[in-house]
N, C-alpha and C. Protein backbone atom coordinates (compact mmCIF):
# COMPACT_ATOMS: atom_id res chain seq x y z
N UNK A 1 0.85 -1.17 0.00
CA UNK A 1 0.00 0.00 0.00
C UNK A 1 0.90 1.24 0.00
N UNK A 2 0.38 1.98 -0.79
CA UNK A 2 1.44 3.47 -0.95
C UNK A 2 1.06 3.94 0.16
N UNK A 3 2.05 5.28 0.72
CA UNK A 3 1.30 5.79 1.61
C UNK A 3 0.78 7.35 1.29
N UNK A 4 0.47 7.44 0.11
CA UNK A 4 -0.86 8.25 -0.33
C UNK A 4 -2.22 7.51 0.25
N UNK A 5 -1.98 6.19 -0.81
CA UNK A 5 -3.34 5.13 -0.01
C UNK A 5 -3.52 5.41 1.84
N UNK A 6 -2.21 5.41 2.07
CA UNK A 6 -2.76 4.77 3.61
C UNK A 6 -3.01 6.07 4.87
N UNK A 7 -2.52 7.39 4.11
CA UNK A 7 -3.20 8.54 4.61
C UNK A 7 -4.70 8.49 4.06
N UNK A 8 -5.00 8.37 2.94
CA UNK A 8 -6.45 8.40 2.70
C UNK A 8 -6.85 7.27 3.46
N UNK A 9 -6.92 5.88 3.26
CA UNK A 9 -7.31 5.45 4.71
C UNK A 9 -7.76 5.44 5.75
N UNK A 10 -6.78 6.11 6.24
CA UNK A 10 -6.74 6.91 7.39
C UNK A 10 -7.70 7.71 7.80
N UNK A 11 -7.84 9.14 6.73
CA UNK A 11 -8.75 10.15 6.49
C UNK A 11 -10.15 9.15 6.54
N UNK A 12 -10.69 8.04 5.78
CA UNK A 12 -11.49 7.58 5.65
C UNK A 12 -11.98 7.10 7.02
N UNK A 13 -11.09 5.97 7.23
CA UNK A 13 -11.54 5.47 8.39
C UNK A 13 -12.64 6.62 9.55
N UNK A 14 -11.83 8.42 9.64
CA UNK A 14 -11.69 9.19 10.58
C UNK A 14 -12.91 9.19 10.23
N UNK A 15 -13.08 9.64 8.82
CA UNK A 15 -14.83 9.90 8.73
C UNK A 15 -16.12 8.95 8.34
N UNK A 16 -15.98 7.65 8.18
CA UNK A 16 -16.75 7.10 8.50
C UNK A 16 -16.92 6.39 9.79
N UNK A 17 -16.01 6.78 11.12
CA UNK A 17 -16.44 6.30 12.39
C UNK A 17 -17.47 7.53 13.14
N UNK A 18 -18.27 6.51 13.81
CA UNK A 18 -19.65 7.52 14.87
C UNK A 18 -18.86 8.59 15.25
N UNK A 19 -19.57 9.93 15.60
CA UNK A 19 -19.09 10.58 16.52
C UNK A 19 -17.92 9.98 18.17
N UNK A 20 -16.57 10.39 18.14
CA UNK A 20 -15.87 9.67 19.25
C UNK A 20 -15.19 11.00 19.31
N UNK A 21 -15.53 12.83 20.41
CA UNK A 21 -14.70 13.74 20.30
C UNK A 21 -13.93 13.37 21.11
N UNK A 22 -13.69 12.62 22.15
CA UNK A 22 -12.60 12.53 23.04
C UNK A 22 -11.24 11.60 21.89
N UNK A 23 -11.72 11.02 20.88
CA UNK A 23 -10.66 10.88 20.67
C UNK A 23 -10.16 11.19 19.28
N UNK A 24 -10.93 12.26 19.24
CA UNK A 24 -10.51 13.25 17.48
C UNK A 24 -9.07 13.44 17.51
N UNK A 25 -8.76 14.21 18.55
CA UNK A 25 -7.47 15.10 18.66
C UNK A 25 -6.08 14.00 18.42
N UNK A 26 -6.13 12.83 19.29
CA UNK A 26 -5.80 11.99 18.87
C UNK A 26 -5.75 11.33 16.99
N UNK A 27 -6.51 11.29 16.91
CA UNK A 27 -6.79 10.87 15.70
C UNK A 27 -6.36 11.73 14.62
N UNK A 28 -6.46 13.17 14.60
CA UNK A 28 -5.83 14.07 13.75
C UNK A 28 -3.85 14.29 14.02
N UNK A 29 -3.87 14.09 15.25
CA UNK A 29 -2.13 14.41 15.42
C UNK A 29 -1.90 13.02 14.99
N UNK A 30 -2.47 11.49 14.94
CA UNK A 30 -1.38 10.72 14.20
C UNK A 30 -1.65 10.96 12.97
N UNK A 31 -2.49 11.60 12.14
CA UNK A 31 -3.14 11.80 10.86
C UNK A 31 -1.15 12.53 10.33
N UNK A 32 -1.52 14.24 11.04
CA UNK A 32 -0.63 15.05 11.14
C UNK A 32 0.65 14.71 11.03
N UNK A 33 1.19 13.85 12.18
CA UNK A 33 2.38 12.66 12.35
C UNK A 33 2.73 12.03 11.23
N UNK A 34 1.61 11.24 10.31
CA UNK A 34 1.97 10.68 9.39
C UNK A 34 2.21 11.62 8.40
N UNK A 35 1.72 12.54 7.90
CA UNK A 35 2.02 13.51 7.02
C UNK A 35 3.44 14.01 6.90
N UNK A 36 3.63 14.17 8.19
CA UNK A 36 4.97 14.61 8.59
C UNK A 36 5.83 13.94 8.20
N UNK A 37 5.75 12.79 8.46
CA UNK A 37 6.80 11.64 8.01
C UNK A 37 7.20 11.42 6.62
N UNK A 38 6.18 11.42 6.17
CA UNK A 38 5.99 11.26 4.49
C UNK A 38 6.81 12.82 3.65
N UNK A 39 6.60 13.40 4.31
CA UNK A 39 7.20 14.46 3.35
C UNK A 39 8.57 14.64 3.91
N UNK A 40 9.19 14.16 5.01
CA UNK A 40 10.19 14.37 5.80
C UNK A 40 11.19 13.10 4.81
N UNK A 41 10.47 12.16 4.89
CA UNK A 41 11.19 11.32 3.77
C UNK A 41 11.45 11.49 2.78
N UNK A 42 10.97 12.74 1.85
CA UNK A 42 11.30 13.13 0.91
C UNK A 42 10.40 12.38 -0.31
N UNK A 43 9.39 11.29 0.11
CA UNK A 43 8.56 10.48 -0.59
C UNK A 43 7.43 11.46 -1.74
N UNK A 44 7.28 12.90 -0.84
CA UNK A 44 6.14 13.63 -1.39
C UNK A 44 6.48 15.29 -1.23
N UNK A 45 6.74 15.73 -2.25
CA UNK A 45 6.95 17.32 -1.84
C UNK A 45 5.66 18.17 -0.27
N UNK A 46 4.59 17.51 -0.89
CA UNK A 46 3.54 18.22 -0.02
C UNK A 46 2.32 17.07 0.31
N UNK A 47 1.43 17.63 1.16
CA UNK A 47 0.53 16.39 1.20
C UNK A 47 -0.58 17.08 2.24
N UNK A 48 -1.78 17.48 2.01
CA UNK A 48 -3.06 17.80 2.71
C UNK A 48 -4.30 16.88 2.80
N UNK A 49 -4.93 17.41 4.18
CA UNK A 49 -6.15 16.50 4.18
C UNK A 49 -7.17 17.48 5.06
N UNK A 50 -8.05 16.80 4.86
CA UNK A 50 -9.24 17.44 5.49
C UNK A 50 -10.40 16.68 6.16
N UNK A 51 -11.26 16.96 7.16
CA UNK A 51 -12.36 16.59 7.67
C UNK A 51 -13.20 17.03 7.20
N UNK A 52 -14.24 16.52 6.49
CA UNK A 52 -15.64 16.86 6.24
C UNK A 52 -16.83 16.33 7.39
N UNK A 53 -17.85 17.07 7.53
CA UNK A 53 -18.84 16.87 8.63
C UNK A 53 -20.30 17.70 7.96
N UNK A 54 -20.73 16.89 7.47
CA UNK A 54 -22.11 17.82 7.54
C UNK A 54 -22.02 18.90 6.34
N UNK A 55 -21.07 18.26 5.16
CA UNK A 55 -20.79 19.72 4.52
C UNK A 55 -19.65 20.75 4.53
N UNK A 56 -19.25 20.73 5.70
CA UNK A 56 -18.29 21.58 6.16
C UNK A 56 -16.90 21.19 6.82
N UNK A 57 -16.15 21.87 6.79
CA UNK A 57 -14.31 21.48 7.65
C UNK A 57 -14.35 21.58 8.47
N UNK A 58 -13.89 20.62 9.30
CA UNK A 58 -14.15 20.86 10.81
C UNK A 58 -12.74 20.16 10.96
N UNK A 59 -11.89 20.35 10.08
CA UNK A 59 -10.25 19.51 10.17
C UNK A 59 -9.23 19.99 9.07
N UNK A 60 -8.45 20.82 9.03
CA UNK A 60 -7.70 20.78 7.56
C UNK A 60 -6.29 20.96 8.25
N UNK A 61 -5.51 20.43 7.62
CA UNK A 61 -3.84 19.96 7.73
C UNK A 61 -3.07 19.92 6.28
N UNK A 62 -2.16 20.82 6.55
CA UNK A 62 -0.85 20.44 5.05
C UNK A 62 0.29 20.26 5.53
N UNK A 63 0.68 19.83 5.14
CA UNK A 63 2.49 19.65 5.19
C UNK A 63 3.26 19.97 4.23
N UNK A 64 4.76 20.50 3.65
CA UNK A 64 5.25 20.45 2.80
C UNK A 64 5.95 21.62 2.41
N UNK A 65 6.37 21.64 1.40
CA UNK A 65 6.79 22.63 0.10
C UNK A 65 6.23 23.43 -0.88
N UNK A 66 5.15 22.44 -1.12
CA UNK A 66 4.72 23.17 -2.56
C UNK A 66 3.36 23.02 -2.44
């Protein structure tokens, strides 16, 4: 699995689980973490994601260069 795939994944998993806010924050800093990694490796110049809810962002994160 690339890990383009496995941040989206990821992202997926976040938003198709029930409401759980105690453990969002969690869930976005390893999101974040992994992002980090990935571009730190030099695997991806840049790399963003987002939470959708209802329509709207209730999560957005980039990492990168470009």
């Amino acid at each position: 699995m690339t890990n383009g795939a496995i941040t989206c994944a990821m992202i997926a998993s976040l938003l198709l689980a029930g409401p759980a806010y105690a453990q969002e924050a969690s869930v976005f800093a390893a999101i974040e973490t992994r992002m980090q990694e990935i571009v730190a490796a030099g695997e991806t110049p840049s790399v963003s994601a987002a939470a959708i809810q209802d329509g709207r962002a209730t999560w957005l994160h980039a990492e990168g260069w470009a």
